[in-house]
N, C-alpha and C. Protein backbone atom coordinates (compact mmCIF):
# COMPACT_ATOMS: atom_id res chain seq x y z
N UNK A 1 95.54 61.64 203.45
CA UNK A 1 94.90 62.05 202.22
C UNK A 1 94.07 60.87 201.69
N UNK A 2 92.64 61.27 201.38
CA UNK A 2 91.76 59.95 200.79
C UNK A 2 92.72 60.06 199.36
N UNK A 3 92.48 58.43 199.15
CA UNK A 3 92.42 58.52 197.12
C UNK A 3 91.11 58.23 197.15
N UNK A 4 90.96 58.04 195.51
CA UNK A 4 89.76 58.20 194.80
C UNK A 4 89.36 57.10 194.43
N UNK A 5 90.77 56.13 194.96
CA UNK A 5 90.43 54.49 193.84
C UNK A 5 90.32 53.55 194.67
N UNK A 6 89.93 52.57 195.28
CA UNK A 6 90.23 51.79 196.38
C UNK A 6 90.10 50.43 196.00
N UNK A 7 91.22 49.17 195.39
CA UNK A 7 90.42 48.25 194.94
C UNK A 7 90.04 47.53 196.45
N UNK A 8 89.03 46.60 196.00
CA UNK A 8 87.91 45.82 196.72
C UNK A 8 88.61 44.56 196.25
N UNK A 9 89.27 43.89 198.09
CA UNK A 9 90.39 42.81 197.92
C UNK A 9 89.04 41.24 197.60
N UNK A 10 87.52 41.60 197.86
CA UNK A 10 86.76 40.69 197.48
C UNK A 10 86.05 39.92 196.34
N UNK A 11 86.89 41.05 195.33
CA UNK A 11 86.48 40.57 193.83
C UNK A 11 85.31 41.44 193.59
N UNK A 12 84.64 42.31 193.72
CA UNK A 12 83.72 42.75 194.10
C UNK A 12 83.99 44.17 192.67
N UNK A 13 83.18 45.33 192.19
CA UNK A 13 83.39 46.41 191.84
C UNK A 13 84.33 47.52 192.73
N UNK A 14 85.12 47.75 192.30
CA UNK A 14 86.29 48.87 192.97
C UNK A 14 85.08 49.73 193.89
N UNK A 15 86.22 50.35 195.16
CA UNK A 15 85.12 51.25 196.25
C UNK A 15 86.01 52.51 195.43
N UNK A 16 85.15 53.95 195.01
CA UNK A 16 85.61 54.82 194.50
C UNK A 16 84.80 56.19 195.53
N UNK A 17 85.71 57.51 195.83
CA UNK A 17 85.55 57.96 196.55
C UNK A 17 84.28 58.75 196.29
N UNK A 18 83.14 59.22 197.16
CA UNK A 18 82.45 59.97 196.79
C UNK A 18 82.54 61.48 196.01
N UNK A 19 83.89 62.02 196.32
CA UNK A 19 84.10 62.95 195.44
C UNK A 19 84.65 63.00 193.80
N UNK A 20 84.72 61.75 193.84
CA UNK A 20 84.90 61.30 192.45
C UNK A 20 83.73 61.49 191.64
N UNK A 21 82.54 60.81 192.57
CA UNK A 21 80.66 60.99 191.79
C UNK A 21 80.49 62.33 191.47
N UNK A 22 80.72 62.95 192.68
CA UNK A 22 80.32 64.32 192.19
C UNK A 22 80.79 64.59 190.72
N UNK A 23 81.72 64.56 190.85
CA UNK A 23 82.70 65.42 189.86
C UNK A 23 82.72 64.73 188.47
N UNK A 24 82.27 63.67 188.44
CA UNK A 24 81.65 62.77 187.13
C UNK A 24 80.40 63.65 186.87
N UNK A 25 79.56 63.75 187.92
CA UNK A 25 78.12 64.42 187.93
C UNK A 25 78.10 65.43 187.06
N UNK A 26 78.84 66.19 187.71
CA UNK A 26 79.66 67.94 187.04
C UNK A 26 80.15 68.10 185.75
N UNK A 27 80.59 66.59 185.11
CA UNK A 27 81.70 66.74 184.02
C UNK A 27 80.58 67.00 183.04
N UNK A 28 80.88 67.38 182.00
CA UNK A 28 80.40 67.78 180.36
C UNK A 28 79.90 66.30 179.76
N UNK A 29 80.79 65.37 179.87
CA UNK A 29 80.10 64.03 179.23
C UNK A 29 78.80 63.54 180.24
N UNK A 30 78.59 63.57 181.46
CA UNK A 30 77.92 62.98 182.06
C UNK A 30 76.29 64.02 181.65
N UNK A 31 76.26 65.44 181.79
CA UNK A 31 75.52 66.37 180.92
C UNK A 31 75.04 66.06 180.09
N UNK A 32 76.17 65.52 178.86
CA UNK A 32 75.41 64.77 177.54
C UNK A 32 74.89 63.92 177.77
N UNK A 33 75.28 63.39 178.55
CA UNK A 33 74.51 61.55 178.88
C UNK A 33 73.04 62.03 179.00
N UNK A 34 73.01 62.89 180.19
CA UNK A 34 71.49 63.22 180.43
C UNK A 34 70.60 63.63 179.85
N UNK A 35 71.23 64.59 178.96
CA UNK A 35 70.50 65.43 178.08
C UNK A 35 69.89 64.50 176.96
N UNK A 36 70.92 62.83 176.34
CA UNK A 36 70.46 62.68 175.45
C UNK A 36 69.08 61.64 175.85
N UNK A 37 69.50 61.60 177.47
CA UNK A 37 68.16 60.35 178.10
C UNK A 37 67.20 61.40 177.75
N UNK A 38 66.98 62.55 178.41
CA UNK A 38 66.05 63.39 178.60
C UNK A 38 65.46 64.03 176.52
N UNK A 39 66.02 63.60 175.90
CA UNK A 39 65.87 64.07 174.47
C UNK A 39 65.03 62.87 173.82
N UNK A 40 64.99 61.82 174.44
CA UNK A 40 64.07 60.20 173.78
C UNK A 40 62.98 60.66 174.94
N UNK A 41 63.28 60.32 176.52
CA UNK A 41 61.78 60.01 177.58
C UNK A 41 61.17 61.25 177.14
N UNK A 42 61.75 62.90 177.78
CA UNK A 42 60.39 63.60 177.51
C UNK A 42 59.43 63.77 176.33
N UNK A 43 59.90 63.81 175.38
CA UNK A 43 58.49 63.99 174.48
C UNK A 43 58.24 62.56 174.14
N UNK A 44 58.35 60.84 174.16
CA UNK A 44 57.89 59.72 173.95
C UNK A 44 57.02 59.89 175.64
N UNK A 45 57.71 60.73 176.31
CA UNK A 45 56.68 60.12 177.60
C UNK A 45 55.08 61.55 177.35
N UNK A 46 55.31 62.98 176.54
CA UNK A 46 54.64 63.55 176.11
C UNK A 46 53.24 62.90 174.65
N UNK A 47 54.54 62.32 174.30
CA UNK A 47 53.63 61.63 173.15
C UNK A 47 52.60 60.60 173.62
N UNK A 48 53.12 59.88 174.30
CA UNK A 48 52.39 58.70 175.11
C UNK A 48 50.94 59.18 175.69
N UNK A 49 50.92 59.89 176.83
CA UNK A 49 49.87 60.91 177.36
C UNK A 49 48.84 61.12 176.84
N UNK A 50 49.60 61.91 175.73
CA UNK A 50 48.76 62.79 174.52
C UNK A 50 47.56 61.48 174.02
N UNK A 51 48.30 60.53 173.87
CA UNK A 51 47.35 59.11 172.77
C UNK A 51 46.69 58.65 174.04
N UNK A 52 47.13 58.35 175.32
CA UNK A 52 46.37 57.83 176.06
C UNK A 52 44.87 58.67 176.53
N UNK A 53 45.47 60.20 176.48
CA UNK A 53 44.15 60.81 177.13
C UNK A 53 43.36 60.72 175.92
N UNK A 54 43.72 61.13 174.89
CA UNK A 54 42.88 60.62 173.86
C UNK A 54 41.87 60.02 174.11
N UNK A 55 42.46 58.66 174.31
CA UNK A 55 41.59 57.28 174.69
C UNK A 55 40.73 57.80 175.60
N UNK A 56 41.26 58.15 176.80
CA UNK A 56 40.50 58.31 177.83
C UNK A 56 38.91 59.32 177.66
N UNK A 57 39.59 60.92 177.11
CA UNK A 57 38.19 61.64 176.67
C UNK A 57 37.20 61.16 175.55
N UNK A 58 37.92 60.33 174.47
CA UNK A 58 37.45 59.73 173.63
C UNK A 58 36.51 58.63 173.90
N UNK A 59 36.71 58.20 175.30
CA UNK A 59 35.63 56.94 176.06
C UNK A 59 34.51 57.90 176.39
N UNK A 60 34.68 58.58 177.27
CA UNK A 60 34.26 59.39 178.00
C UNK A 60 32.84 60.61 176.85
N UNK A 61 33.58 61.08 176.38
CA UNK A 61 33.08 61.97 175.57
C UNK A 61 32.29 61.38 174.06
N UNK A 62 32.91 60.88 173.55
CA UNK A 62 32.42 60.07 172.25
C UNK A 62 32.03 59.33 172.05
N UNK A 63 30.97 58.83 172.93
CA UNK A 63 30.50 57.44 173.11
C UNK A 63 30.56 56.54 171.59
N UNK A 64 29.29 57.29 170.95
CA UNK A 64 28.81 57.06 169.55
C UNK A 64 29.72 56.43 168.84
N UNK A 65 30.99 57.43 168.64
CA UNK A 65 32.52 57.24 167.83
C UNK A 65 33.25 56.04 168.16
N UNK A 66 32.89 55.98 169.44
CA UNK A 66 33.91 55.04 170.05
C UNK A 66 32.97 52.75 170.17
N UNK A 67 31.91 53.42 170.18
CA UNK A 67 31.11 52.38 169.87
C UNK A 67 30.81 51.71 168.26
N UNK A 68 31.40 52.71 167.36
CA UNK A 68 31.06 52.27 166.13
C UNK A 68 31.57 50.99 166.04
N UNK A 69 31.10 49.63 165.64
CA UNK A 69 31.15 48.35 165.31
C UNK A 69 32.43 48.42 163.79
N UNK A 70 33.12 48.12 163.97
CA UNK A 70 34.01 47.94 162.74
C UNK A 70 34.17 46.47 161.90
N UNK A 71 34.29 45.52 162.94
CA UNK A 71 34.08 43.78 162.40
C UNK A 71 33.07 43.16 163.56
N UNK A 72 32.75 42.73 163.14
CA UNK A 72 31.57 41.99 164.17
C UNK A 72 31.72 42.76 165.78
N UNK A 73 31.32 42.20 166.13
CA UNK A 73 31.36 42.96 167.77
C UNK A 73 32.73 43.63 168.10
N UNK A 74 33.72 43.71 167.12
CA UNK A 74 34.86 45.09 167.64
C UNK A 74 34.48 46.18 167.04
N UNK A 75 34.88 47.12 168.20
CA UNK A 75 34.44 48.16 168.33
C UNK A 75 35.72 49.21 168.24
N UNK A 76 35.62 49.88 168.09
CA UNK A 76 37.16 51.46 167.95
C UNK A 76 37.49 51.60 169.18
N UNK A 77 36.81 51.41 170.34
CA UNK A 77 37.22 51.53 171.27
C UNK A 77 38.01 50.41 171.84
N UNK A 78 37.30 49.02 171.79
CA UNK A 78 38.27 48.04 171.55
C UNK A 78 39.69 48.19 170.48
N UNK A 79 39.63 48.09 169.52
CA UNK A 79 41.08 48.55 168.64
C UNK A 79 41.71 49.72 169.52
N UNK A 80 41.06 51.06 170.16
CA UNK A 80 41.97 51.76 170.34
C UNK A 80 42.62 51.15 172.14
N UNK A 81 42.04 50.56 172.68
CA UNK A 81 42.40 49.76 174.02
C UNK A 81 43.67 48.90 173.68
N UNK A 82 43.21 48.02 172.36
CA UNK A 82 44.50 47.28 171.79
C UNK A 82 45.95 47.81 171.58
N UNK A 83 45.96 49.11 170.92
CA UNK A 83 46.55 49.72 170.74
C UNK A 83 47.63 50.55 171.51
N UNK A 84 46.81 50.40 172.42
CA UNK A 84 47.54 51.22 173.92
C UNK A 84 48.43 50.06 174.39
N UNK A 85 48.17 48.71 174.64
CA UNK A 85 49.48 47.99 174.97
C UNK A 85 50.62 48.06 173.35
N UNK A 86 50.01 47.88 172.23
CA UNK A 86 50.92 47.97 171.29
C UNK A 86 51.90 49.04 171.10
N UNK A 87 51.57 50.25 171.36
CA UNK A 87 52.11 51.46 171.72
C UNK A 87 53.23 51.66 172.60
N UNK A 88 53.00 51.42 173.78
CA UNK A 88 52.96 50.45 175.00
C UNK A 88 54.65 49.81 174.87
N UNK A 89 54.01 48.41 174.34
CA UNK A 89 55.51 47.78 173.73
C UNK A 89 56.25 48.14 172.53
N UNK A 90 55.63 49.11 171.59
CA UNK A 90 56.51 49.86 170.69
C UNK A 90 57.82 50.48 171.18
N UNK A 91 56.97 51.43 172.21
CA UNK A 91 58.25 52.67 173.13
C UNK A 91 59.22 51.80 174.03
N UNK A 92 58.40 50.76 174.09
CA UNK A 92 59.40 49.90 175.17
C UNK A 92 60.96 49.47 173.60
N UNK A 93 60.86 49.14 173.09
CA UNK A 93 61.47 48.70 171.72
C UNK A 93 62.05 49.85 171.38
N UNK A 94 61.92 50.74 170.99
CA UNK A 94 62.32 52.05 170.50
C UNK A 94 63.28 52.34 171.74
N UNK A 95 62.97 52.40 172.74
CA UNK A 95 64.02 53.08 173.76
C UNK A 95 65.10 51.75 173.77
N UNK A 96 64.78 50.38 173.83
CA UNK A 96 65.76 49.71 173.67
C UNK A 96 66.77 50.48 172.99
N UNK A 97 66.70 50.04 171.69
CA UNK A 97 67.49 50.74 170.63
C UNK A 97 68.37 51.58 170.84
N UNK A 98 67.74 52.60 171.13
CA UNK A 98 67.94 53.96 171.19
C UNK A 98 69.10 53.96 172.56
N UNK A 99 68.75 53.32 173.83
CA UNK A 99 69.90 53.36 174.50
C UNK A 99 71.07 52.39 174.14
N UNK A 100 70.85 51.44 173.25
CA UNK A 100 71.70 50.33 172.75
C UNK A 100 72.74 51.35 172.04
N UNK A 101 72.28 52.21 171.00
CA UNK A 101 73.10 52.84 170.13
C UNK A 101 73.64 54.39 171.30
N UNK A 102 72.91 54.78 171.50
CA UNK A 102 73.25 56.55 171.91
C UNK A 102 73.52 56.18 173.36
N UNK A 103 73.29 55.52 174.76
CA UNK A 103 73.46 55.68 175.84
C UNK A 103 74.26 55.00 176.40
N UNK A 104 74.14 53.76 176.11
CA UNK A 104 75.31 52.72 176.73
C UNK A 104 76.86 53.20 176.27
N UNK A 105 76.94 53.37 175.16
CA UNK A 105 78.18 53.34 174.98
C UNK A 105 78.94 54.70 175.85
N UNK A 106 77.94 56.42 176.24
CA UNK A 106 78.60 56.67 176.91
C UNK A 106 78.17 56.44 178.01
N UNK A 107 77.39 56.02 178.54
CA UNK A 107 77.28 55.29 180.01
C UNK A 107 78.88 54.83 180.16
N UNK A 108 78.80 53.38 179.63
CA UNK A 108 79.86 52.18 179.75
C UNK A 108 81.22 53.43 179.97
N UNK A 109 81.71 54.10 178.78
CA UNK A 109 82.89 54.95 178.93
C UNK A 109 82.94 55.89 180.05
N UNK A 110 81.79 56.43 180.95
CA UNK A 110 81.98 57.26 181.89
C UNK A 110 82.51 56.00 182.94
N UNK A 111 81.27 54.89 183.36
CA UNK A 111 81.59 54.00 183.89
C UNK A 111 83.21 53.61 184.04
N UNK A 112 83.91 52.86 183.17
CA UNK A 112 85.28 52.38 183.06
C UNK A 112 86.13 53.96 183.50
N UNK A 113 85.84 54.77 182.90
CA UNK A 113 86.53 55.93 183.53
C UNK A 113 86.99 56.62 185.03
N UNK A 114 85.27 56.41 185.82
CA UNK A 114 85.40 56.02 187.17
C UNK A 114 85.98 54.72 187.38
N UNK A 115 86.38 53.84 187.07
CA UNK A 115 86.26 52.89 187.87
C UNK A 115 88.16 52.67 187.96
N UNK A 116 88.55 53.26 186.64
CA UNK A 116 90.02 53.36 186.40
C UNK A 116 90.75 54.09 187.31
N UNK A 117 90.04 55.55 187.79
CA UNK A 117 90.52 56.13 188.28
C UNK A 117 91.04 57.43 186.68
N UNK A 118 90.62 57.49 185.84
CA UNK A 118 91.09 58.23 184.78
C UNK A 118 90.41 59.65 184.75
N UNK A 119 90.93 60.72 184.93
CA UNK A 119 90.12 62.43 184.40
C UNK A 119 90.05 62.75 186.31
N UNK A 120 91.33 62.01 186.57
CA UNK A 120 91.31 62.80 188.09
C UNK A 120 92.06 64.47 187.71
């Protein structure tokens, strides 16, 4: 009969059986886990898009608009180019957070759970 727990005599992370993954996979907490990744990326990765194509038809299409001079030789299109790395590293910051508070902690608890051998 396999077990599920195997410690690793090298100091190393415990070897745990593949039917253990599954069945973490399957469980209700691991679900939430996903659901709450998938509840921040899809619409920040929707939102993102949305401002970039912006930019993009807004080059493309609006020359005039996008050429208007605002301080000496910057231009809106310059500010909105700027903007796109600021944006950029905003979401990068925001998802920090956001997995700091809502993901890690049940990450970490599914984690230690496998690794215990616990919810066999």
């Amino acid at each position: 009969m396999a077990t599920d727990f195997k410690p690793d005599t090298g100091g190393g992370p415990p070897i745990i059986d593949a039917d253990r993954y599954v069945a973490v996979q399957a469980s209700e907490e691991f679900g939430g886990l996903r659901k709450a990744l998938r509840s921040f990326v899809f619409p920040m990765t929707a939102a993102f898009l949305t401002w970039y194509l912006l930019y993009v038809v807004l080059s493309a299409y609006a020359r005039d608009f996008m050429g208007t001079k605002l301080v000496g030789n910057i231009n809106v299109a310059f500010v909105f180019g700027i903007l796109q790395f600021v944006s950029t590293f905003g979401i990068a910051i925001l998802y920090s957070r956001y997995a700091n508070r809502k993901l890690d902690p049940i990450a970490t608890k599914i984690r230690r759970d496998l690794e215990s051998g616990a919810g066999r």
